[in-house]
N, C-alpha and C. Protein backbone atom coordinates (compact mmCIF):
# COMPACT_ATOMS: atom_id res chain seq x y z
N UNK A 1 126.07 -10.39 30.04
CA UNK A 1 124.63 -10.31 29.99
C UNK A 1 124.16 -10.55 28.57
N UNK A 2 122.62 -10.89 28.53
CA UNK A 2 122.45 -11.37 27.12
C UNK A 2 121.39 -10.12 26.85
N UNK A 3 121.74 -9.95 25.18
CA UNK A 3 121.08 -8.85 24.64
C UNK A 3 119.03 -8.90 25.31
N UNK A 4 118.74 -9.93 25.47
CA UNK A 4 117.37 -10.04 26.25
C UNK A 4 117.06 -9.46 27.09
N UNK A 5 117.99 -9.47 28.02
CA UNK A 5 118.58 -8.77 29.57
C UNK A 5 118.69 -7.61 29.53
N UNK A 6 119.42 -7.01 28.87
CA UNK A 6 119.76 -5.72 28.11
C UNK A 6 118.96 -5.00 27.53
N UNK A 7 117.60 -5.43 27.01
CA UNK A 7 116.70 -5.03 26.25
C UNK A 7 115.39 -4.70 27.03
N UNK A 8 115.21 -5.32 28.28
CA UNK A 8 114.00 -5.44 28.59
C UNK A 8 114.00 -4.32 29.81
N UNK A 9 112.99 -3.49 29.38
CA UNK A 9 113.17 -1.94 30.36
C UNK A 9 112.71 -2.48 32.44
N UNK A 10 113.16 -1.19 32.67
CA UNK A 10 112.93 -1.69 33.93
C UNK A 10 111.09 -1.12 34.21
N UNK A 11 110.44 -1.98 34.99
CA UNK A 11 108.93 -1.89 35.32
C UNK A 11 109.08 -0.61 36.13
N UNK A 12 107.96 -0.06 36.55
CA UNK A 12 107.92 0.90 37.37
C UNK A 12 106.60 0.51 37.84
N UNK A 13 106.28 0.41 39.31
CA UNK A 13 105.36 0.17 40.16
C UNK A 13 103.78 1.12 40.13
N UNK A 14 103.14 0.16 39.60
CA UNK A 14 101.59 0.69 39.24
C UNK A 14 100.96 1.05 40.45
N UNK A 15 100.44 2.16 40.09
CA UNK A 15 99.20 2.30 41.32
C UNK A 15 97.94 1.80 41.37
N UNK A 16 97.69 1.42 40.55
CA UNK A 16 96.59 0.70 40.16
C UNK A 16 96.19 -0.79 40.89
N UNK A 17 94.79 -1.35 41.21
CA UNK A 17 94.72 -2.01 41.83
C UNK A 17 94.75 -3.62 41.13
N UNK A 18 95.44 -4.81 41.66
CA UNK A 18 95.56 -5.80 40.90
C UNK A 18 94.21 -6.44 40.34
N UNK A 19 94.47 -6.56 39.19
CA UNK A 19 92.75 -7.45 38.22
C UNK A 19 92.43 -9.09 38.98
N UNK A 20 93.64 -9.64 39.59
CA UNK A 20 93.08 -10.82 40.83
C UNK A 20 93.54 -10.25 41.77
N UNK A 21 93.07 -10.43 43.21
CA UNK A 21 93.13 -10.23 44.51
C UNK A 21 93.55 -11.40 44.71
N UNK A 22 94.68 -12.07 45.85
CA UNK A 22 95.53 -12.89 45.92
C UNK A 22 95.04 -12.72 47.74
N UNK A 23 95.23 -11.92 47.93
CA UNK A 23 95.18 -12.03 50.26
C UNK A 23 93.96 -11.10 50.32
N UNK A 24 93.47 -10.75 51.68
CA UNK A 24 92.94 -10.09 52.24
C UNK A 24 93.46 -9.15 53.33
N UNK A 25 93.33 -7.76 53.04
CA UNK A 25 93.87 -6.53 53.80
C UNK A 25 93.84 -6.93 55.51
N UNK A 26 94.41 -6.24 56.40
CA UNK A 26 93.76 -6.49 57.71
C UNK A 26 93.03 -5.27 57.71
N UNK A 27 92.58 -4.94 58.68
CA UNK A 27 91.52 -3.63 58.89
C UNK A 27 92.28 -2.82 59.69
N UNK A 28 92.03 -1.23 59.11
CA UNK A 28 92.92 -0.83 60.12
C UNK A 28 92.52 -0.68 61.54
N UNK A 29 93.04 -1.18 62.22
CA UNK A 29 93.28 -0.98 63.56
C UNK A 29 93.54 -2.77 64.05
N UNK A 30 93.59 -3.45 62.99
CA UNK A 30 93.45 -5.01 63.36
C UNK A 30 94.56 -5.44 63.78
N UNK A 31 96.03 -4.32 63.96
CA UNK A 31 97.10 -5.36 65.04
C UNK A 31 96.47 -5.86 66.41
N UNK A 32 97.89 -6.16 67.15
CA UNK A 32 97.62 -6.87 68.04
C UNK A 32 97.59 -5.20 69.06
N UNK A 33 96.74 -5.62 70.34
CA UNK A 33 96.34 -4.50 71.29
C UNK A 33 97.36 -4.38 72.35
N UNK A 34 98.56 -5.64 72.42
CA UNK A 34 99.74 -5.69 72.99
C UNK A 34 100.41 -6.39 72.25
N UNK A 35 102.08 -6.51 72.54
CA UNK A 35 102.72 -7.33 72.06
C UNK A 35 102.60 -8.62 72.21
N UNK A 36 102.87 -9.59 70.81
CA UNK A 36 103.42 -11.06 70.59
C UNK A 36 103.85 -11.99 71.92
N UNK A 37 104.72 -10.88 73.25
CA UNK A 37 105.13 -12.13 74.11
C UNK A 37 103.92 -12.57 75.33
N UNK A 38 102.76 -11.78 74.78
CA UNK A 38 101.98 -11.52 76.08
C UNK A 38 101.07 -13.17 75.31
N UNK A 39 100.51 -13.58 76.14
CA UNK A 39 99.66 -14.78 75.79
C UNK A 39 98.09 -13.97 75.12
N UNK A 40 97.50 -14.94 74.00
CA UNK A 40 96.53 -14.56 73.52
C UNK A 40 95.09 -13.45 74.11
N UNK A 41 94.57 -13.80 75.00
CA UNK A 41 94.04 -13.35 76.14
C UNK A 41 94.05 -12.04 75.96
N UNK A 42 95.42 -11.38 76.69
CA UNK A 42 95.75 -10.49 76.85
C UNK A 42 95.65 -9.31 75.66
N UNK A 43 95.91 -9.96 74.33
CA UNK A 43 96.04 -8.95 73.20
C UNK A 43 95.08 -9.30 72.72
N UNK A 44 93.82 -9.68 73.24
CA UNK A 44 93.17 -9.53 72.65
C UNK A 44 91.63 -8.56 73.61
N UNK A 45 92.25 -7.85 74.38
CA UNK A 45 91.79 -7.93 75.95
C UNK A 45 90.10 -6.85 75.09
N UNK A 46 90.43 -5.72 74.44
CA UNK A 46 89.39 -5.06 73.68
C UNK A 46 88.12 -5.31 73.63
N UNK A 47 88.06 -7.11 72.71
CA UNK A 47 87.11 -7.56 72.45
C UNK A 47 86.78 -8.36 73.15
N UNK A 48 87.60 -9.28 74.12
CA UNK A 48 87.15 -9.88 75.46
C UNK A 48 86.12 -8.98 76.03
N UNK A 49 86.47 -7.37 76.26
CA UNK A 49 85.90 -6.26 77.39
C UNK A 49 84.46 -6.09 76.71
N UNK A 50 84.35 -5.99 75.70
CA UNK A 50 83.10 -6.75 74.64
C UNK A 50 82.17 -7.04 75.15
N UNK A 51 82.71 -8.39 75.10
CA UNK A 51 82.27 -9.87 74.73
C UNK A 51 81.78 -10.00 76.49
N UNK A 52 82.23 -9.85 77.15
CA UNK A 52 82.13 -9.77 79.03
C UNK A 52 80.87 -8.69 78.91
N UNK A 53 81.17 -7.34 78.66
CA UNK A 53 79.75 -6.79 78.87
C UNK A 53 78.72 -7.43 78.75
N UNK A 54 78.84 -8.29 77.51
CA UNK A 54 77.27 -8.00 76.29
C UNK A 54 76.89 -9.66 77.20
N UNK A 55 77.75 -10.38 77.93
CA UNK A 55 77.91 -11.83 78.95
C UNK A 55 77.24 -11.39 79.59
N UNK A 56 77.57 -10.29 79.66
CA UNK A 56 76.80 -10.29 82.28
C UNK A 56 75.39 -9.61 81.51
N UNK A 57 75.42 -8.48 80.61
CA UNK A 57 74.27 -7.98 80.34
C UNK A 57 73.08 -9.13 80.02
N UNK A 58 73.64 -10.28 78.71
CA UNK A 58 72.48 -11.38 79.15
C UNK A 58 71.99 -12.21 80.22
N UNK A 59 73.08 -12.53 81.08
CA UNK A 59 72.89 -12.68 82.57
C UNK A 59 71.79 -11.96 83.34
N UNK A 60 72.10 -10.80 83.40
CA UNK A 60 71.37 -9.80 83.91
C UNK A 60 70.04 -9.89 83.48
N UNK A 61 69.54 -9.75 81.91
CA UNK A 61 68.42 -9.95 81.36
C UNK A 61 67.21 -10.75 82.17
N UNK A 62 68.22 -11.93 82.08
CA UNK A 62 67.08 -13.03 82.78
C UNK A 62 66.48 -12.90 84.15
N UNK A 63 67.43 -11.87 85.10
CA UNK A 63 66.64 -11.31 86.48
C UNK A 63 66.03 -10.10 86.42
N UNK A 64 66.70 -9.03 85.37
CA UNK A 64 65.79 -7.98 85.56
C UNK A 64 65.94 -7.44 83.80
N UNK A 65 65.27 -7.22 83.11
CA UNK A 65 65.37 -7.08 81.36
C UNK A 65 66.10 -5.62 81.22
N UNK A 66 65.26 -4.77 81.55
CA UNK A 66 65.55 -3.22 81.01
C UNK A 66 67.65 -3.47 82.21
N UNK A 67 67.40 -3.20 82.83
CA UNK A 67 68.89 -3.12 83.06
C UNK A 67 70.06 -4.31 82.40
N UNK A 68 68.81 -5.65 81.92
CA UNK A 68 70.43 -6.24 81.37
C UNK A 68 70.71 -5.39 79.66
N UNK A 69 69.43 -4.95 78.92
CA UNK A 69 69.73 -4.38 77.96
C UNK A 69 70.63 -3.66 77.77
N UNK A 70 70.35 -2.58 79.03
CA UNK A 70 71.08 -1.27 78.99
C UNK A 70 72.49 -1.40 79.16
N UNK A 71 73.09 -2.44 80.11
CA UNK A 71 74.68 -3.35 80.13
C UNK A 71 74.22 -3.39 78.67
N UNK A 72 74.06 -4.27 77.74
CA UNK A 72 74.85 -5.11 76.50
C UNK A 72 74.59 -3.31 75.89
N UNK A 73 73.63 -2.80 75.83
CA UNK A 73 73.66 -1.59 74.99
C UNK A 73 74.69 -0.46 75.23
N UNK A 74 75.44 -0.45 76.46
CA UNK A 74 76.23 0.51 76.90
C UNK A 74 77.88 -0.20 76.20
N UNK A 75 77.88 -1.33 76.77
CA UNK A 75 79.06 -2.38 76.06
C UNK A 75 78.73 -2.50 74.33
N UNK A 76 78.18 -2.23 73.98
CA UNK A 76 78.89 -2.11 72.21
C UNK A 76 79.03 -0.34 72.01
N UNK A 77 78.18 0.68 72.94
CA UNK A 77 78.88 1.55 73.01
C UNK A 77 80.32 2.34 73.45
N UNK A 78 80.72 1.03 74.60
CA UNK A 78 82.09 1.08 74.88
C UNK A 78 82.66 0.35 73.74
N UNK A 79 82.28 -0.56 72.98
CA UNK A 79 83.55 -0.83 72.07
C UNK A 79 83.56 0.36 70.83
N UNK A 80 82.71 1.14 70.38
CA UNK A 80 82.70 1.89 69.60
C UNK A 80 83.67 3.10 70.36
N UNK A 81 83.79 3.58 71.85
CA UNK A 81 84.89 4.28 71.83
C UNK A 81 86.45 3.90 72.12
N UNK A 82 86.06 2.37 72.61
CA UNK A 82 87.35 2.08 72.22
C UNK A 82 88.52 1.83 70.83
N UNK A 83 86.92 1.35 69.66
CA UNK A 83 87.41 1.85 68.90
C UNK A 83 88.21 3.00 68.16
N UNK A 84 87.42 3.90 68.70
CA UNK A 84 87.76 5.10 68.00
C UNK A 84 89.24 5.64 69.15
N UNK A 85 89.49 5.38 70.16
CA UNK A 85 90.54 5.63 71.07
C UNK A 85 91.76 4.70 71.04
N UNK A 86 91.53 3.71 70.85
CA UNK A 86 92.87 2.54 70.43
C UNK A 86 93.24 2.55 69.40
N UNK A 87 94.64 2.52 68.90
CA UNK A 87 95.07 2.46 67.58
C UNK A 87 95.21 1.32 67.04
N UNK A 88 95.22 -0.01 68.21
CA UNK A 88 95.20 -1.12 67.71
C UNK A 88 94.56 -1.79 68.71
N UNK A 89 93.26 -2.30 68.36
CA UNK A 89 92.30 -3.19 69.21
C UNK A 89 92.00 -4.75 69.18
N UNK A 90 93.58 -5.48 67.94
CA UNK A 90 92.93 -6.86 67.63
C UNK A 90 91.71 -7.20 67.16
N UNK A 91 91.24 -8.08 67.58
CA UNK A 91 90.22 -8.79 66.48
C UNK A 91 88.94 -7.67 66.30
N UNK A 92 88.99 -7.03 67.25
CA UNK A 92 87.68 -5.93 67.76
C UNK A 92 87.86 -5.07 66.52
N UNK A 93 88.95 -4.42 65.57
CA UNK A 93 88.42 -4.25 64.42
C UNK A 93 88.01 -5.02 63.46
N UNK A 94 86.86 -5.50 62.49
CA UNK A 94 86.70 -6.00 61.61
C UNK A 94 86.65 -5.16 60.20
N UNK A 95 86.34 -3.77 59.94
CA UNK A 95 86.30 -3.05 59.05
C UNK A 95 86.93 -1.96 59.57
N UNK A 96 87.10 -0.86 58.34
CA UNK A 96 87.28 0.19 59.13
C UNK A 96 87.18 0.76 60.17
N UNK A 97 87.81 1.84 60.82
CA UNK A 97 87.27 2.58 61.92
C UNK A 97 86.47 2.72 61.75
N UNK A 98 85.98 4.42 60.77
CA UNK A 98 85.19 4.32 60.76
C UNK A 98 83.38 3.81 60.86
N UNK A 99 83.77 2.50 60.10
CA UNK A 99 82.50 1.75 59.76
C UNK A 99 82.41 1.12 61.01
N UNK A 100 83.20 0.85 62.00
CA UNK A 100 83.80 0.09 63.31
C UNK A 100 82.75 0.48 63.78
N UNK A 101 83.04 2.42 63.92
CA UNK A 101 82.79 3.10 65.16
C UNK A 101 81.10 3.48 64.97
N UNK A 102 80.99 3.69 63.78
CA UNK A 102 79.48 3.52 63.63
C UNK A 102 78.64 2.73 63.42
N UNK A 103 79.16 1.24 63.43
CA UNK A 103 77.94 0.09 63.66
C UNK A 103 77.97 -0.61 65.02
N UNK A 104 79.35 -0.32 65.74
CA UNK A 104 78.78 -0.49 67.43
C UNK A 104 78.36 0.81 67.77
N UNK A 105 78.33 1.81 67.36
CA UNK A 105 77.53 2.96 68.07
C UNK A 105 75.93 3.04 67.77
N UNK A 106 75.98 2.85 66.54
CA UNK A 106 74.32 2.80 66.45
C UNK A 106 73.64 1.83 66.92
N UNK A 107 74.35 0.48 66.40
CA UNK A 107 73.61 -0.55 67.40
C UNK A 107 73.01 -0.59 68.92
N UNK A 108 74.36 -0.26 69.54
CA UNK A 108 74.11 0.49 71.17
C UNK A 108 73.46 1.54 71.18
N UNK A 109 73.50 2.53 71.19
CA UNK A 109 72.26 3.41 70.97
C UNK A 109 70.90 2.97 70.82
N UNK A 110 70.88 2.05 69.87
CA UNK A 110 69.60 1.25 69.33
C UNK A 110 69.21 0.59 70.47
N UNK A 111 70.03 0.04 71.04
CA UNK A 111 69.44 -1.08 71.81
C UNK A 111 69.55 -0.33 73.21
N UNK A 112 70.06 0.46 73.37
CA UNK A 112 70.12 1.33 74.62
C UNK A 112 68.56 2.14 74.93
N UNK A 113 67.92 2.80 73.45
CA UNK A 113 67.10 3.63 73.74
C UNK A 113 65.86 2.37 73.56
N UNK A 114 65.88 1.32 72.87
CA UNK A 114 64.80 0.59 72.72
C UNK A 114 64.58 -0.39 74.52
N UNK A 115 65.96 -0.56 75.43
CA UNK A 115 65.88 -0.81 76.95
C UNK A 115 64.95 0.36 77.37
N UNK A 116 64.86 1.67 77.46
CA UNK A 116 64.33 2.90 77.92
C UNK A 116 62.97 2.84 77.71
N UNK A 117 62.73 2.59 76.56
CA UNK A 117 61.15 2.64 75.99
C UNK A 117 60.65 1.17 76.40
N UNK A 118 61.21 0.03 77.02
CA UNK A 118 60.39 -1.18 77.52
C UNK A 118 59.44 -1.11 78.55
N UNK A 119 58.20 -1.83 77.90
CA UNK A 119 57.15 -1.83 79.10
C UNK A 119 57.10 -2.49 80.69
N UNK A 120 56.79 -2.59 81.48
CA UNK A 120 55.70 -1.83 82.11
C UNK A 120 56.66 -0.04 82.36
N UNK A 121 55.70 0.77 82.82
CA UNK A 121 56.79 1.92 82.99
C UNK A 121 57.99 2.32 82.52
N UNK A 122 58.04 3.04 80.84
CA UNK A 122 59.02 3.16 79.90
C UNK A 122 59.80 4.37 80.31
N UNK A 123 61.15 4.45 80.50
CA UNK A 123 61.56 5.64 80.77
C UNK A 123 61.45 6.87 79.54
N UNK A 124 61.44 6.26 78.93
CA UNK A 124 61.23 7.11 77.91
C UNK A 124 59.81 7.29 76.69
N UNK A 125 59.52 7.55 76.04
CA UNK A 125 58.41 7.92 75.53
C UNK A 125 58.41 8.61 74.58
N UNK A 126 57.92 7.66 72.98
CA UNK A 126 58.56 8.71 71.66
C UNK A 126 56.77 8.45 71.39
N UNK A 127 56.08 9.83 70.83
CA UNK A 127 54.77 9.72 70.73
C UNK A 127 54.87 9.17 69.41
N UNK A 128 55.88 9.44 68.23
CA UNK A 128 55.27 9.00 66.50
C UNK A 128 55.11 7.24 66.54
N UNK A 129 55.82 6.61 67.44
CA UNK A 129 56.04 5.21 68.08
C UNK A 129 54.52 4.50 68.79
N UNK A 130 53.72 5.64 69.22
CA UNK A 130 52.26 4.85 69.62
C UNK A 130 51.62 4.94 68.78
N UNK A 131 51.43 6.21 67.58
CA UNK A 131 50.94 6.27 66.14
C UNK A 131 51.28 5.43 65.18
N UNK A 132 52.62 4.74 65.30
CA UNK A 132 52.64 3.54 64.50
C UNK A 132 52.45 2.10 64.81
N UNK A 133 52.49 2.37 66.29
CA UNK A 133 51.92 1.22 66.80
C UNK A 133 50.15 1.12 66.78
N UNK A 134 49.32 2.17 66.62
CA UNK A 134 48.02 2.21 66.75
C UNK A 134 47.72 1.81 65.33
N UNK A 135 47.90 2.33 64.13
CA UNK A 135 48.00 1.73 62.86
C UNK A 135 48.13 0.43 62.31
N UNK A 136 49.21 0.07 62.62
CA UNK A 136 49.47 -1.16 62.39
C UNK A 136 48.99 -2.44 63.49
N UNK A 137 48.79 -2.25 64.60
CA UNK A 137 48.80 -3.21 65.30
C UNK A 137 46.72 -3.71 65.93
N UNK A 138 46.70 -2.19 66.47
CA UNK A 138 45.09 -1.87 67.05
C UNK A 138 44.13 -2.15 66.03
């Protein structure tokens, strides 16, 4: 060995985060939702179950509104617990769980309670909502 070799200490592994970023993390929960031998489809079945709700719910829309809402609004609330119940959902994670589980939950919610409150005959009824509608609009 040459005195160079000999001289030069051994590194010890930084915790610290690298000053360039070279790849991008996956998210956790972003494996596959089955194994490699199953055809694409299949492992990816999560966000298909999605993607099919939030389908028939616009379907639906166009014959009757408040019930196709309430489909697409209930379907991003099912992917928010599938999120939070699968350990690996494929493409259906994009960020964290966390952040997963609370931007299809609020969204659905959102769009769940805003189906409820649609006119003619709203199932629901928030009074600070006609006060800001009388303000701004009347």
């Amino acid at each position: 060995m040459s005195s160079a070799q000999e001289a030069a200490p051994a590194r010890k592994a930084s915790r610290r985060f690298p000053v360039l970023t070279r790849d991008t993390a996956r998210p956790e929960g972003g494996g596959r939702a089955i194994g490699g031998h199953h055809p694409a489809p299949y492992r990816q079945w999560p966000l298909l179950a999605v993607c099919a709700g939030v389908l028939v719910g616009l379907l639906v829309t166009v014959i009757q509104f408040r019930a196709g809402t309430l489909i697409i609004g209930l379907s991003l609330l099912g992917g928010a617990v599938l999120r939070w119940w699968k350990p690996s959902v494929g493409m259906l994670a994009v960020r964290s769980r966390f952040t997963d589980m609370i931007t299809y939950g609020v969204l659905g919610l959102v769009i769940v309670l805003l189906a409820m409150m649609a006119q003619p005959d709203p199932w629901l009824t928030v009074p600070i909502l006609d006060t800001i509608v009388h303000f701004t609009v009347r």
